[in-house]
Protein backbone atom coordinates (compact mmCIF):
# COMPACT_ATOMS: atom_id res chain seq x y z
CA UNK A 1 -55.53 8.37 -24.60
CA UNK A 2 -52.28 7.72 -23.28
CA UNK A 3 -48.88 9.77 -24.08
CA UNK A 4 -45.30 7.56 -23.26
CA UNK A 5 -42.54 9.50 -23.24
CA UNK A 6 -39.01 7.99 -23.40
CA UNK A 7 -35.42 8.58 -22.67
CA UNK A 8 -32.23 7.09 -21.92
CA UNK A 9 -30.92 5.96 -25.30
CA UNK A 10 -27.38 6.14 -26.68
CA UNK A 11 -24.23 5.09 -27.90
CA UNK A 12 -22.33 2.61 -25.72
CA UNK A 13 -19.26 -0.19 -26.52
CA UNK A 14 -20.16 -3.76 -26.52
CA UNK A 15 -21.01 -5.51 -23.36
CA UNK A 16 -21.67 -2.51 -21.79
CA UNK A 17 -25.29 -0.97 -20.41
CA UNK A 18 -28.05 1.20 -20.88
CA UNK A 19 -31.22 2.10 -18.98
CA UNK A 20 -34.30 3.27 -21.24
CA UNK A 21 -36.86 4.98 -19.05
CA UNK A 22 -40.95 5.43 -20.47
CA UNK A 23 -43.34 7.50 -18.26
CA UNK A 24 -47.04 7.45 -19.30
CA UNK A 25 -49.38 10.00 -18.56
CA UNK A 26 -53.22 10.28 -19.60
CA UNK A 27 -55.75 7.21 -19.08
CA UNK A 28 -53.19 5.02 -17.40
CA UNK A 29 -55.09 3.11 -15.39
CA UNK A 30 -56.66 1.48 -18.64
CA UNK A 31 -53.14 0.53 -19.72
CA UNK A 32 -53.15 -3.14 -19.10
CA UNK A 33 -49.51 -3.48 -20.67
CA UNK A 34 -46.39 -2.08 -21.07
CA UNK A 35 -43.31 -2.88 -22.47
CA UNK A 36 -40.31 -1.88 -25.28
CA UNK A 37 -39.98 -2.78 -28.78
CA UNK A 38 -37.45 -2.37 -31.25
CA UNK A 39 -36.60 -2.05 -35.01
CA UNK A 40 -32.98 -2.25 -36.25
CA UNK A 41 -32.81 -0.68 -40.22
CA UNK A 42 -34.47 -2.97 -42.60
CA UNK A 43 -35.85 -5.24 -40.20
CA UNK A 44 -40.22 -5.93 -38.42
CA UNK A 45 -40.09 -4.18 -35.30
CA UNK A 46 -40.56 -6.84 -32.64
CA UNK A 47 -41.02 -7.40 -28.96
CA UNK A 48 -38.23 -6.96 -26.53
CA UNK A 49 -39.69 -7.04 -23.13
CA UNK A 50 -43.35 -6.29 -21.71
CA UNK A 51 -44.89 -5.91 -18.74
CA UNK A 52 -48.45 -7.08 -17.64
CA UNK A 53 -50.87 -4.93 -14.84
CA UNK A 54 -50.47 -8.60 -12.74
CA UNK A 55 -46.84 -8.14 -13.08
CA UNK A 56 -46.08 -10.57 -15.28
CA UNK A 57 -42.97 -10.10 -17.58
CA UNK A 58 -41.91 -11.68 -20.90
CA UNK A 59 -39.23 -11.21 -22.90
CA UNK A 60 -37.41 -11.91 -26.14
CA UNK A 61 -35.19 -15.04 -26.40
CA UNK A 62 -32.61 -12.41 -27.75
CA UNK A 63 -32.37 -10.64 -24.48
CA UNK A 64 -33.35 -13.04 -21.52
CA UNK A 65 -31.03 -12.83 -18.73
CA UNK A 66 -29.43 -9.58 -20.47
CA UNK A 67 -32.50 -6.69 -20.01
CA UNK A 68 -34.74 -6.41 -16.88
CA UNK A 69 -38.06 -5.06 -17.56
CA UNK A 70 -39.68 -2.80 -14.01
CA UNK A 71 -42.01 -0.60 -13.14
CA UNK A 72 -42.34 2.42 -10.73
CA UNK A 73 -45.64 2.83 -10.64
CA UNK A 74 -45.59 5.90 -7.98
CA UNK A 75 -43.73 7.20 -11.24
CA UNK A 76 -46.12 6.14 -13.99
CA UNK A 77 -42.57 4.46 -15.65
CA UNK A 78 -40.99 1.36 -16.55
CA UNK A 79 -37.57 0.94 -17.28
CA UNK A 80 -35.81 -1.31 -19.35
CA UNK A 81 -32.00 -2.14 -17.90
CA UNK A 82 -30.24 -3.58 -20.96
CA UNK A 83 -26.68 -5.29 -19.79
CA UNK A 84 -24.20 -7.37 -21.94
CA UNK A 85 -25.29 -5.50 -24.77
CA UNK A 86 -23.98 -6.53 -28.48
CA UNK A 87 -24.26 -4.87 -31.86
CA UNK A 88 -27.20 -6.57 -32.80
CA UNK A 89 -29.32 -4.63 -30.32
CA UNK A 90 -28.69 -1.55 -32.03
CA UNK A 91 -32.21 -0.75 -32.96
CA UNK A 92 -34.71 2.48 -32.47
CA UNK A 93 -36.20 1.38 -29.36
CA UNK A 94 -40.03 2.18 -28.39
CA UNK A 95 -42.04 1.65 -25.22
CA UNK A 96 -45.30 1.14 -26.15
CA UNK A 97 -48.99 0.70 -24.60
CA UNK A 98 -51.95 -1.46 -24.49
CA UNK A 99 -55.13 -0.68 -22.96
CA UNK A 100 -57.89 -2.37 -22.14
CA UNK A 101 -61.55 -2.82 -23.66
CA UNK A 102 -60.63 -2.47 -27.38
CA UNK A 103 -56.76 -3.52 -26.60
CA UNK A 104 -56.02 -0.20 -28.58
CA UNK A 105 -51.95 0.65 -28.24
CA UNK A 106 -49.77 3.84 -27.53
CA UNK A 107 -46.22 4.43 -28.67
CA UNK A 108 -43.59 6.59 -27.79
CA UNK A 109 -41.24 8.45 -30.08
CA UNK A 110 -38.23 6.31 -30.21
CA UNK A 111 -34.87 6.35 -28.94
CA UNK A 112 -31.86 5.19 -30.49
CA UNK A 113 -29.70 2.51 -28.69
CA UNK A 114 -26.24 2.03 -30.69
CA UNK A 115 -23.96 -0.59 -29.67
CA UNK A 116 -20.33 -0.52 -30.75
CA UNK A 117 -18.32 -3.73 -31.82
């Protein structure tokens, strides 16, 4: 199993920035991926950023070239630096887990991320 703890969220103005931080402890070297999602009220959660082992990173259309996915791995945590933000990334944010054989996932509490207009 795998435990992802998060913090950093908050309330900020417009075009300003936020750093969410997720540390993992447990069976981390089975994690294969890690990354943030995010569900604003009455909407899917979906994928915001994510991280593979390789060091590969994707992200959302929404937030490429705003948010920059790393990874301290002396740390066990990734960090998601969200910049330029707007109101339409106000969302519960939620780092979440993947690990290999049976691709079963992990996810973290939540944070809140509330951006101003």
């Amino acid at each position: 199993q795998v435990q992802l703890v998060e913090s950093g969220g908050g309330l900020v103005q417009s075009g300003g920035s936020l750093r969410l931080s997720c540390t993992a402890s447990g069976s981390i070297f089975k994690i294969i991926i890690m990354g943030w999602y995010r569900q604003a009220p009455g909407k899917q959660r979906e994928l915001v950023a994510h991280l593979t082992r390789g060091g590969t990173t994707d992200y959302a259309n929404s937030v490429h070239g705003r948010f920059i996915l790393d990874r301290n791995d002396a740390k066990d945590t990734v960090y998601l630096q969200m910049n330029y933000l707007k109101p339409e990334d106000t969302a519960v944010y939620y780092c979440n887990a993947r690990l290999e054989g049976d691709y079963s996932e992990y996810w973290g509490q939540g944070t809140q991320v509330t951006v101003s207009s």
